[in-house]
N, C-alpha and C. Protein backbone atom coordinates (compact mmCIF):
# COMPACT_ATOMS: atom_id res chain seq x y z
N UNK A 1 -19.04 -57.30 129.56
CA UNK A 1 -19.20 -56.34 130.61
C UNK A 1 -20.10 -55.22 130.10
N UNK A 2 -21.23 -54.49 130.77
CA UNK A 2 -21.77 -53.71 130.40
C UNK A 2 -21.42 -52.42 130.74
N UNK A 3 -22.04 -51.66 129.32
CA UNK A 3 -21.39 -50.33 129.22
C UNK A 3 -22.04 -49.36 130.45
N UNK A 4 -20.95 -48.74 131.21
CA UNK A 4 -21.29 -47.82 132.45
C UNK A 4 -22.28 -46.83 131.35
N UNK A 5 -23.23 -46.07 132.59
CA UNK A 5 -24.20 -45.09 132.49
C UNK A 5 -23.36 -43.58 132.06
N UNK A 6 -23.07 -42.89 130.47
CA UNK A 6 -22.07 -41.66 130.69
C UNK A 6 -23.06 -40.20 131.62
N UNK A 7 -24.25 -40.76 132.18
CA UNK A 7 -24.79 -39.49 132.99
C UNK A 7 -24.92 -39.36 134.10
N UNK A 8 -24.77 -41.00 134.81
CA UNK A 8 -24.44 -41.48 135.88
C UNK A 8 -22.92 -40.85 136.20
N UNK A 9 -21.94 -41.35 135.60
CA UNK A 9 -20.37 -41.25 135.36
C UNK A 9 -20.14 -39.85 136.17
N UNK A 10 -21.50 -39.08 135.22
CA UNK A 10 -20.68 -37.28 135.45
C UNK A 10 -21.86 -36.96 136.23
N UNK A 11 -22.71 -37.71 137.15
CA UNK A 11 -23.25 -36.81 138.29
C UNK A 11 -24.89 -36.56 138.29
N UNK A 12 -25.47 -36.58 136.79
CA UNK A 12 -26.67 -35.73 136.78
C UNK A 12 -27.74 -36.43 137.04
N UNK A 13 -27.26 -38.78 137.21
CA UNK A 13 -28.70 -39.29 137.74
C UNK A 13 -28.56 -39.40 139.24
N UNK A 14 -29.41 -39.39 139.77
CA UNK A 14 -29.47 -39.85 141.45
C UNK A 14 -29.88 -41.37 141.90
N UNK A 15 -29.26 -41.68 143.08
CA UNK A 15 -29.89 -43.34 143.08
C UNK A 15 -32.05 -43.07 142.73
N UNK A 16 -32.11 -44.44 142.25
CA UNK A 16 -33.39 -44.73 141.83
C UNK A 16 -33.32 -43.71 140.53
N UNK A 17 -32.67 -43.59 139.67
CA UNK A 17 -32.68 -42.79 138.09
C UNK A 17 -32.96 -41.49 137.85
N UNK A 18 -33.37 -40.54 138.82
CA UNK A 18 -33.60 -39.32 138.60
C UNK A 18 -32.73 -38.87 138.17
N UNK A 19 -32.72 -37.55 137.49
CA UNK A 19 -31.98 -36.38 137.14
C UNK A 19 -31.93 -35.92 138.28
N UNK A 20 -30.52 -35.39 138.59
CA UNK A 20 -30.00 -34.41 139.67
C UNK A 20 -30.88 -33.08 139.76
N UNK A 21 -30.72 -32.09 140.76
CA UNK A 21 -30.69 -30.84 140.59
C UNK A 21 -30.42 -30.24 139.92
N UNK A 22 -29.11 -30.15 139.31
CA UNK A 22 -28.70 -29.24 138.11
C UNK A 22 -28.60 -29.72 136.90
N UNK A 23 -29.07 -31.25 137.15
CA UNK A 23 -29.58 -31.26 135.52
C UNK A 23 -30.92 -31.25 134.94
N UNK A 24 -31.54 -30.99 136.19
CA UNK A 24 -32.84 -30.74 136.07
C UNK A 24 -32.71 -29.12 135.64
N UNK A 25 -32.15 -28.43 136.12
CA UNK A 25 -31.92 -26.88 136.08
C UNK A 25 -31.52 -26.65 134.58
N UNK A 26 -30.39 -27.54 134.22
CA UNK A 26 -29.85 -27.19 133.26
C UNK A 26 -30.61 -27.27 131.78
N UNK A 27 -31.57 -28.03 131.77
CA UNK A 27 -33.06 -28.74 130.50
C UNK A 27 -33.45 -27.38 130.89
N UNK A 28 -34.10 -27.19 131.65
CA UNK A 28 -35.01 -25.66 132.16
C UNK A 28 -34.11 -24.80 131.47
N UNK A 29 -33.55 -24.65 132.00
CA UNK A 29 -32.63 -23.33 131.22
C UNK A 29 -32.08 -23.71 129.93
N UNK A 30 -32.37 -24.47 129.11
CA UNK A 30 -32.03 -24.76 127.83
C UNK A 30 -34.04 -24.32 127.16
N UNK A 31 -34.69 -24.72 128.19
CA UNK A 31 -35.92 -24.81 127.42
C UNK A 31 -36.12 -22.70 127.53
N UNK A 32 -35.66 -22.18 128.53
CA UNK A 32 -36.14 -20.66 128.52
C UNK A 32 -35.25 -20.05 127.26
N UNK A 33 -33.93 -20.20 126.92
CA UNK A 33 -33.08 -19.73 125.98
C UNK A 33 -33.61 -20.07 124.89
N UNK A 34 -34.25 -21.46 124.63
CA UNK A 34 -35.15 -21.95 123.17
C UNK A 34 -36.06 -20.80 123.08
N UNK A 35 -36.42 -20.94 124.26
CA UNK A 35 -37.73 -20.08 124.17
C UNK A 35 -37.87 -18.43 123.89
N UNK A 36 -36.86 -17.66 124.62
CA UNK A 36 -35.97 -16.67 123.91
C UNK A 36 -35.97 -16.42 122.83
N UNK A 37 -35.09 -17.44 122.14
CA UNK A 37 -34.36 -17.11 120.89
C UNK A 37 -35.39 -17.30 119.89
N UNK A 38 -36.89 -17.96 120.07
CA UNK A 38 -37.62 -17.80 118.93
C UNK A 38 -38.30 -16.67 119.20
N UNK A 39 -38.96 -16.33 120.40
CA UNK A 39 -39.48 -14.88 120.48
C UNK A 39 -38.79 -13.78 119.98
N UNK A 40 -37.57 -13.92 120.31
CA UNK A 40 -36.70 -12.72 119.58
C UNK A 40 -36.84 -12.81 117.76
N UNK A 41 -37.09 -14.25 117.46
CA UNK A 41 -37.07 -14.63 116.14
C UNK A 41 -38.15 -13.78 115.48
N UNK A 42 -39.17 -14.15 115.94
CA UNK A 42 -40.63 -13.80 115.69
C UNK A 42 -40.23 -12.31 115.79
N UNK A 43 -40.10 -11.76 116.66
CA UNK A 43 -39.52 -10.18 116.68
C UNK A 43 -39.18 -9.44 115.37
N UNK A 44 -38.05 -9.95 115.26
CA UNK A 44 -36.88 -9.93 113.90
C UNK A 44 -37.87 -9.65 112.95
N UNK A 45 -38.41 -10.86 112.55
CA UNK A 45 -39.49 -10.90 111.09
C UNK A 45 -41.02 -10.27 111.42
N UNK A 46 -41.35 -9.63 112.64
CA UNK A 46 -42.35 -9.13 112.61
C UNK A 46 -41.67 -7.26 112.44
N UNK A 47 -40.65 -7.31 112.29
CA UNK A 47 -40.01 -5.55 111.95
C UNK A 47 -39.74 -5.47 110.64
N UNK A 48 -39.08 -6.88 110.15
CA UNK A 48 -38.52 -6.71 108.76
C UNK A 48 -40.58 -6.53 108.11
N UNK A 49 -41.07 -6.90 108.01
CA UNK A 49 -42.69 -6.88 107.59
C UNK A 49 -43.12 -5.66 108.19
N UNK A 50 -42.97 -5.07 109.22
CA UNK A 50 -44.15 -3.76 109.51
C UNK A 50 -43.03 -2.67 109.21
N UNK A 51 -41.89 -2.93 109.84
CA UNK A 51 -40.84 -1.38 109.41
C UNK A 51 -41.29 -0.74 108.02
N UNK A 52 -41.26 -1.31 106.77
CA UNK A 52 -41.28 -0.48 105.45
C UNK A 52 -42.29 0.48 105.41
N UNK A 53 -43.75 -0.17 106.01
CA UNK A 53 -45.25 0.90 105.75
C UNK A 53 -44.85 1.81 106.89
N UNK A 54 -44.37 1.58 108.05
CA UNK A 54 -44.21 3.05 108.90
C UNK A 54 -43.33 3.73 108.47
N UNK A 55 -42.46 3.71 107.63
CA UNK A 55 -41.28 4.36 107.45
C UNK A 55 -41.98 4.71 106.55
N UNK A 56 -42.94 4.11 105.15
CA UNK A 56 -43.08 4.65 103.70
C UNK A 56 -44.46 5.77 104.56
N UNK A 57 -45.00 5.53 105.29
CA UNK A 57 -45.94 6.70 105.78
C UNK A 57 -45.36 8.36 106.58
N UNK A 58 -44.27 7.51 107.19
CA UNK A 58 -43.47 8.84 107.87
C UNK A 58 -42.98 9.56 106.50
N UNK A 59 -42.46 8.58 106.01
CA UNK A 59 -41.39 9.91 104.35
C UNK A 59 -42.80 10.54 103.38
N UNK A 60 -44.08 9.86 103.38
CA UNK A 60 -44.65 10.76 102.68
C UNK A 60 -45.14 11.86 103.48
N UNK A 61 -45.68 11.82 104.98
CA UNK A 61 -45.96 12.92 105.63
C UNK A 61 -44.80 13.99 105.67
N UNK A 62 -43.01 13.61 106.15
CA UNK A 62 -42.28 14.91 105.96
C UNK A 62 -42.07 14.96 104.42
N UNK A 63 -42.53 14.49 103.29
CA UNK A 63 -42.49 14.72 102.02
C UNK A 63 -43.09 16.03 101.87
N UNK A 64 -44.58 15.60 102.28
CA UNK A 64 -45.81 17.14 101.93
C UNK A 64 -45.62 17.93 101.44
N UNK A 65 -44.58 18.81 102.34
CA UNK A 65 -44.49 19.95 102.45
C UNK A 65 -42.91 20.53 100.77
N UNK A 66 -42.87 19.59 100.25
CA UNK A 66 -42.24 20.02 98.84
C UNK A 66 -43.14 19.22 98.01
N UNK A 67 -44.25 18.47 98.11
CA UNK A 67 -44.83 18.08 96.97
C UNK A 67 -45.34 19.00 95.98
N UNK A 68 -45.60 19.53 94.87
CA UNK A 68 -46.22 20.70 94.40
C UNK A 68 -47.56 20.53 94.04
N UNK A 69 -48.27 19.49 94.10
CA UNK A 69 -49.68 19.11 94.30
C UNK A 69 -50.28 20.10 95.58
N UNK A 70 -49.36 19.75 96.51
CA UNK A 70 -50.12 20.30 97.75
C UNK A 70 -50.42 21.82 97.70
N UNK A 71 -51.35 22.39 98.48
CA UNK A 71 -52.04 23.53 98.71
C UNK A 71 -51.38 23.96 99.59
N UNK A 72 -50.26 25.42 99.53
CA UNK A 72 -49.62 25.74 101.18
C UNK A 72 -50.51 26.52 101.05
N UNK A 73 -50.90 27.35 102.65
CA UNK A 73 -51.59 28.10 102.76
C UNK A 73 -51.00 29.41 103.84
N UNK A 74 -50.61 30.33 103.98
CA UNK A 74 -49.67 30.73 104.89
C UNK A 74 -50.55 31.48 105.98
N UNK A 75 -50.26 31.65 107.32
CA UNK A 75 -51.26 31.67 108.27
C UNK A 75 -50.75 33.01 109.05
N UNK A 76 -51.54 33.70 109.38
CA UNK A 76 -50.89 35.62 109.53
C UNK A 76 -51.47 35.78 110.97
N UNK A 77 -50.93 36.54 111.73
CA UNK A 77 -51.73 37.26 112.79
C UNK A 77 -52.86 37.89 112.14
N UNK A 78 -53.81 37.45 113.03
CA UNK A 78 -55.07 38.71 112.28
C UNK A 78 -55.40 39.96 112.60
N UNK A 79 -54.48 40.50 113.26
CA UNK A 79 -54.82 41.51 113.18
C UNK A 79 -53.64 42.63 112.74
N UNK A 80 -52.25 41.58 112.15
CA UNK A 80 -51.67 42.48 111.38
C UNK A 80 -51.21 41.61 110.29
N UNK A 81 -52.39 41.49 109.30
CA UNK A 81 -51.81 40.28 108.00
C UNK A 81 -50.72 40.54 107.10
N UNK A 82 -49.84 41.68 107.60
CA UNK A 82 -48.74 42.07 106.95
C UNK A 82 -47.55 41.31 107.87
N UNK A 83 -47.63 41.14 109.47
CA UNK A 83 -46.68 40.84 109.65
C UNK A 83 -45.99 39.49 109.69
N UNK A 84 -45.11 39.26 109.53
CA UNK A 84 -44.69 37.68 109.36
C UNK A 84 -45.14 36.70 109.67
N UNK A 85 -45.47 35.87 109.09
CA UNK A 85 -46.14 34.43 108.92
C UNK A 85 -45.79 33.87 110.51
N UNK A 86 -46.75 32.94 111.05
CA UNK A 86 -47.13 32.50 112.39
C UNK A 86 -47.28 31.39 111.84
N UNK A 87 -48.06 30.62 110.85
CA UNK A 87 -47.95 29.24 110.50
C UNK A 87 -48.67 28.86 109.16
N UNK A 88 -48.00 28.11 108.62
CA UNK A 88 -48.22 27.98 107.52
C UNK A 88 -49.17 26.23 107.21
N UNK A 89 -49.76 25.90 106.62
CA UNK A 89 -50.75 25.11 106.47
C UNK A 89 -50.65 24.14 105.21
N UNK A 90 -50.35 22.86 104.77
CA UNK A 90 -49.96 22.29 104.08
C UNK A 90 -51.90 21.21 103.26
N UNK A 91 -52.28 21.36 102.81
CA UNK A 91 -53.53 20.54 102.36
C UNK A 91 -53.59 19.64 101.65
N UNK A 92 -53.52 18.41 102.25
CA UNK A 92 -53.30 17.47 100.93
C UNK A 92 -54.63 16.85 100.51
N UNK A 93 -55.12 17.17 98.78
CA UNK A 93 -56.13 17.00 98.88
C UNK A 93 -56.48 15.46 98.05
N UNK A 94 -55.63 15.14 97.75
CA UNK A 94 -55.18 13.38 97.25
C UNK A 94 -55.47 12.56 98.41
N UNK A 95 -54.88 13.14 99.59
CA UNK A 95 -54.92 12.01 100.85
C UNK A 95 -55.46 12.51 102.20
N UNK A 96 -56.25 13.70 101.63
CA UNK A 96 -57.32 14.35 102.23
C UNK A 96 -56.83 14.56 104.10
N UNK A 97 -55.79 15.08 103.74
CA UNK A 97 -54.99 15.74 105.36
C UNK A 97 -54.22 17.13 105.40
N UNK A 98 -54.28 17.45 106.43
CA UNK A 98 -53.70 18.84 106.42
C UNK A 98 -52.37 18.60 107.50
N UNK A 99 -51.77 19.41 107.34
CA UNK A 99 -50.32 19.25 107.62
C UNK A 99 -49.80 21.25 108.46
N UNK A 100 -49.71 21.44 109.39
CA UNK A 100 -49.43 22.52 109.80
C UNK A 100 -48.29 22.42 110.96
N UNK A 101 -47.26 23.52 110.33
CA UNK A 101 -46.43 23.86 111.02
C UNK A 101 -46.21 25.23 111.75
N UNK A 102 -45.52 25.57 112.94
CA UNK A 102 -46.06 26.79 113.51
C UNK A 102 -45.33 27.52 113.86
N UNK A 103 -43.84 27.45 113.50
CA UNK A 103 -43.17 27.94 114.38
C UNK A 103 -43.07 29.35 114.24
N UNK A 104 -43.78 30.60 114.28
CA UNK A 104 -43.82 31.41 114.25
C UNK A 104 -45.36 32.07 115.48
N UNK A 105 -45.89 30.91 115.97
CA UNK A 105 -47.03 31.14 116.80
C UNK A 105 -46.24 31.37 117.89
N UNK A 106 -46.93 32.68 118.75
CA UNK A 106 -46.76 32.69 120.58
C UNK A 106 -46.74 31.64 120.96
N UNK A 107 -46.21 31.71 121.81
CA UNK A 107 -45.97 30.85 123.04
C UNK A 107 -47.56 30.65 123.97
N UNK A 108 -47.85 29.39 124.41
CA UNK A 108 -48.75 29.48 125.50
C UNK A 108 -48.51 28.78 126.74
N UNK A 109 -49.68 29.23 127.76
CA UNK A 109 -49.33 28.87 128.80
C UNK A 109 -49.56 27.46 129.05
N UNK A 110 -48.89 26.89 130.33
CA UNK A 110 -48.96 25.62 130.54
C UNK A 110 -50.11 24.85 130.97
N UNK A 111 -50.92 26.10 130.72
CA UNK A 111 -52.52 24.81 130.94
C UNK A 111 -53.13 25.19 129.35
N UNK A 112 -52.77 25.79 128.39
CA UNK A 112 -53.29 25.99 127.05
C UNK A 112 -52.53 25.31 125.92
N UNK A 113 -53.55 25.45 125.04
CA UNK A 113 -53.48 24.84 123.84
C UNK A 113 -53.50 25.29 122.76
N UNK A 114 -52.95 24.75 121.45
CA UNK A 114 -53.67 25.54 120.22
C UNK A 114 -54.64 24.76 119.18
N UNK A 115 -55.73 25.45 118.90
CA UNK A 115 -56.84 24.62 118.54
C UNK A 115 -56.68 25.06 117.33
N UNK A 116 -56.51 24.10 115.57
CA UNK A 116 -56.32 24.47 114.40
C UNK A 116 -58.46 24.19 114.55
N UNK A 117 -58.79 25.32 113.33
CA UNK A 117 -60.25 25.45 112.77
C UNK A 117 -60.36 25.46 111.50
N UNK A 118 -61.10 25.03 110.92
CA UNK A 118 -61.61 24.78 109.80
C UNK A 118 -63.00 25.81 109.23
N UNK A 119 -62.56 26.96 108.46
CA UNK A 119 -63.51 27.86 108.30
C UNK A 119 -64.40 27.36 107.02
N UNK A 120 -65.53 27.01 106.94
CA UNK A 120 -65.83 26.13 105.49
C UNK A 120 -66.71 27.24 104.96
N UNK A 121 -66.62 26.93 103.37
CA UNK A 121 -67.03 27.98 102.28
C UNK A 121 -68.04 27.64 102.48
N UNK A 122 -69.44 26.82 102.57
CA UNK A 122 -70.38 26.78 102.93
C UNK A 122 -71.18 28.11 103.90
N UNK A 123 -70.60 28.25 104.75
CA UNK A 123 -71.19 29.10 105.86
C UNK A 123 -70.32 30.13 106.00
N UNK A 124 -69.65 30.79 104.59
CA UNK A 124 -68.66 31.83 104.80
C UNK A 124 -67.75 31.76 106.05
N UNK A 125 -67.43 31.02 106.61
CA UNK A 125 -66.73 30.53 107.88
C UNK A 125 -67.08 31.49 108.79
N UNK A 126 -68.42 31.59 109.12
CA UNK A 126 -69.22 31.89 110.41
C UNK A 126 -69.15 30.54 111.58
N UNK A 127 -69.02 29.47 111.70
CA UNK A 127 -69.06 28.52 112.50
C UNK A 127 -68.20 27.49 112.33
N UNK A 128 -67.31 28.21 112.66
CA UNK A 128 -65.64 27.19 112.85
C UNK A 128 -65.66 26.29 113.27
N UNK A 129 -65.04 24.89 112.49
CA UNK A 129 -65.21 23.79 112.90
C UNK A 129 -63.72 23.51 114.18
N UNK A 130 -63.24 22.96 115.08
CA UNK A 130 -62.42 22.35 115.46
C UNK A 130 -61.78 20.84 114.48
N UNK A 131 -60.94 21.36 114.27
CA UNK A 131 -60.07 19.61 113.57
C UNK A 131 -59.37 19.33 114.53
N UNK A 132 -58.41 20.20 115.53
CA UNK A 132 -57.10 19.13 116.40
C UNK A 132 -56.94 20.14 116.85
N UNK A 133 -56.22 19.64 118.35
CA UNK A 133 -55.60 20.88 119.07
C UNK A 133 -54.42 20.25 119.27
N UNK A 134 -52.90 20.96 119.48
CA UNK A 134 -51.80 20.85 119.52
C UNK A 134 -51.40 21.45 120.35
N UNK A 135 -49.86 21.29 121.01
CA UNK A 135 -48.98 21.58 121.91
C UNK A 135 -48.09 22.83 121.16
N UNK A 136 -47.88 22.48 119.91
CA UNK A 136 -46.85 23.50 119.17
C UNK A 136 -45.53 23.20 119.36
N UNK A 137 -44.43 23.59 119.48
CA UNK A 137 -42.96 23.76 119.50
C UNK A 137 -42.40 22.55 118.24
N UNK A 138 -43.04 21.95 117.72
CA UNK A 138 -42.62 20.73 116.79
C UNK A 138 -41.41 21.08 116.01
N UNK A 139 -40.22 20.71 115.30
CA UNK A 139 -38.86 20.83 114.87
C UNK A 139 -39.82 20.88 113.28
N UNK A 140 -40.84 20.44 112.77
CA UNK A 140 -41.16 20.88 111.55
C UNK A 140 -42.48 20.53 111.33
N UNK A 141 -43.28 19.74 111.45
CA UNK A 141 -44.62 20.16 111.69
C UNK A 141 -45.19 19.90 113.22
N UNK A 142 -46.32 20.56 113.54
CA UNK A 142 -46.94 20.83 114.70
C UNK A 142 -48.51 19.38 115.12
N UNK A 143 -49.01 19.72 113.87
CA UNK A 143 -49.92 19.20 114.20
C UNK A 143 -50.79 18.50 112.70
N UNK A 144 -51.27 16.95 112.65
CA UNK A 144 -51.43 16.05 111.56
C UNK A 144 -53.25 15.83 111.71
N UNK A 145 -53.34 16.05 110.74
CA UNK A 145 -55.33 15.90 110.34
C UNK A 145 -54.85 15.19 109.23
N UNK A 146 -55.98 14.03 109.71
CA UNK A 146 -56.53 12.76 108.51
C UNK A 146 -57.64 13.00 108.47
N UNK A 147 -58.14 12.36 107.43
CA UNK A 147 -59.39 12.77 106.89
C UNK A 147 -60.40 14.36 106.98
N UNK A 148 -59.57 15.11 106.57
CA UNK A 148 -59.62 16.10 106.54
C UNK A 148 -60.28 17.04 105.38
N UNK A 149 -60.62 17.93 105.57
CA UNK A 149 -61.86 18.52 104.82
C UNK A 149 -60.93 18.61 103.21
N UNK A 150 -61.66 19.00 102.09
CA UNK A 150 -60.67 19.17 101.07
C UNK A 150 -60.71 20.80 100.67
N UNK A 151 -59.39 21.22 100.61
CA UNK A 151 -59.00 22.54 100.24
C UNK A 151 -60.45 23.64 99.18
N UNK A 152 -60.99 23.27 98.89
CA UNK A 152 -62.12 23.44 97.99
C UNK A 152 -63.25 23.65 98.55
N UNK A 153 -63.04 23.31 99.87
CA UNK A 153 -64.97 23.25 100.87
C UNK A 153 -64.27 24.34 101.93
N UNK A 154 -63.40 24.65 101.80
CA UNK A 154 -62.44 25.81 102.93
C UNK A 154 -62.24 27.03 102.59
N UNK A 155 -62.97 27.89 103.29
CA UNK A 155 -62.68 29.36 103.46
C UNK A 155 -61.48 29.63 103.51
N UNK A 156 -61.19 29.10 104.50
CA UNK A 156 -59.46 29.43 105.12
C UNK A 156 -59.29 28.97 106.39
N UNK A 157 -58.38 28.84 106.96
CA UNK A 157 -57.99 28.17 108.63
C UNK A 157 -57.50 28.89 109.64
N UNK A 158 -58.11 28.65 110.67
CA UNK A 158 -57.61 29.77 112.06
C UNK A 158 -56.87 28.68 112.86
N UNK A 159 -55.99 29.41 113.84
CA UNK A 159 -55.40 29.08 114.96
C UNK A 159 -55.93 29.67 115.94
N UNK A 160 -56.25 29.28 117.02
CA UNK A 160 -56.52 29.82 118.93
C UNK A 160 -55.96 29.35 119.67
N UNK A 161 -55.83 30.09 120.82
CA UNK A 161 -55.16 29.37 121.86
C UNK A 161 -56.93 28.99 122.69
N UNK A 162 -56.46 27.85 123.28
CA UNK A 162 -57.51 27.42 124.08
C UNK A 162 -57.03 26.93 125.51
N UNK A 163 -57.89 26.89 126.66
CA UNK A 163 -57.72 26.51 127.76
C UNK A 163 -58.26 24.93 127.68
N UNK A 164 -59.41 25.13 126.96
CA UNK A 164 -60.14 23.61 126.63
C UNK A 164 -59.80 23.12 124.83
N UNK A 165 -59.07 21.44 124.52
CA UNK A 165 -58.66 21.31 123.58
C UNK A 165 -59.95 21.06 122.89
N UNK A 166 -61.22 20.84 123.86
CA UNK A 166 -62.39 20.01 122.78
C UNK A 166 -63.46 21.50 122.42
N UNK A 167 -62.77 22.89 122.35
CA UNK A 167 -63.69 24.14 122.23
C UNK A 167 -64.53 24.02 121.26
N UNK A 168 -65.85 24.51 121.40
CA UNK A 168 -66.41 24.71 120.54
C UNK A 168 -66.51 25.96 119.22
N UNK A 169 -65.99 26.72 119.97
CA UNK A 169 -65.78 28.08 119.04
C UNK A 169 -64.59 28.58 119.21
N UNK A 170 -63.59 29.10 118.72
CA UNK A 170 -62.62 29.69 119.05
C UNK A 170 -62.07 30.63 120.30
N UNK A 171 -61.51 30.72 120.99
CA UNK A 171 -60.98 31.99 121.51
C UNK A 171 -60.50 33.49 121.67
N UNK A 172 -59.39 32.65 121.38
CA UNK A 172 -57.86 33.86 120.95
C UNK A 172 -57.28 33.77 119.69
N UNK A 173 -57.90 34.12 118.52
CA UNK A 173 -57.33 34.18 117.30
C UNK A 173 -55.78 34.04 117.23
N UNK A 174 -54.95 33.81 117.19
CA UNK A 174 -53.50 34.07 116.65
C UNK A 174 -52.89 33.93 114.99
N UNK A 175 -53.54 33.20 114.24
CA UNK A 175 -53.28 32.61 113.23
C UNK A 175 -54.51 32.26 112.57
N UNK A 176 -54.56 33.05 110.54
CA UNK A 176 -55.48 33.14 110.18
C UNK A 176 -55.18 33.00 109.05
N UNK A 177 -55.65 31.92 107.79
CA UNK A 177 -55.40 32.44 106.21
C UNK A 177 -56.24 31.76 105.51
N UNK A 178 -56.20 31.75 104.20
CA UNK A 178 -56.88 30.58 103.58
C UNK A 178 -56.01 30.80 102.02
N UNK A 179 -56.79 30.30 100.90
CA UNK A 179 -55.77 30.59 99.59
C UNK A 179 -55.64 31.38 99.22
């Protein structure tokens, strides 16, 4: 006697041998969960591989600011360089970036900006360069320059507030120092 069909038995062929409906459904949905579970795979091992360099780049940037290599530079109202520091300026001249934190700058308005400058010893810092403009309020630094001038070609660094982030010359002084 020949052995009954066990897929027949439980439903999933149809006369003339097809697969049913839901066992047609059920392959499909075995093939999307395959398919899932290696994308998620690929996921997995594409974090364990990129996580370490973003993380080893984030801990040396909040490092900076205790390295003793680095150049702080402390940044004054200019027009009363006695009174308390407005922002202070971090120079790294190994990895050629500057690092500034602000929390001592005014407040600006909601269509302004603050534009960090680059005063270079070359031109007695007559023609301020723009490096970055920032929002400000940051929990510990404000605003990140790469490839950035080296502490040695720098007069000293201004802060402005700007209406336009791409200014060509400064504004509104707020913040001023160098070494």
């Amino acid at each position: 006697m020949a052995e009954p069909d066990p897929s027949a038995a439980a439903g999933a062929v149809e006369d003339g041998g097809r697969p049913t409906a839901a066992a047609r459904w059920s392959r499909g949905a075995a093939f999307v969960v395959a398919g899932l579970f290696l994308l998620l795979a690929g996921l997995q091992i594409y974090s364990v591989f990129a996580g370490p360099n973003v993380d080893a780049e984030r801990t040396a940037i909040l490092a900076t600011p205790f390295d003793p290599a680095v150049a702080r530079w402390v940044l004054s109202d200019p027009a009363d360089p006695a009174a308390p520091p407005r922002a202070v300026a971090y120079l790294d001249a190994r990895r050629n970036r500057i690092l500034v934190g602000g929390r001592g700058l005014p407040e600006v308005g909601k269509d302004e900006r603050y534009v960090l400058w680059a005063l270079d010893r070359a031109d007695g810092g007559l023609r301020p360069r723009n490096l970055a403009s920032f929002a400000g309020g940051g929990p510990i630094l404000d605003v990140f320059v790469r490839d950035a001038p080296a502490p040695s070609d720098l007069k000293g660094l201004a802060v402005s507030v700007e209406k336009d982030a791409n200014a060509t010359a400064p504004g509104r002084l707020v913040a001023q120092g160098g070494p």
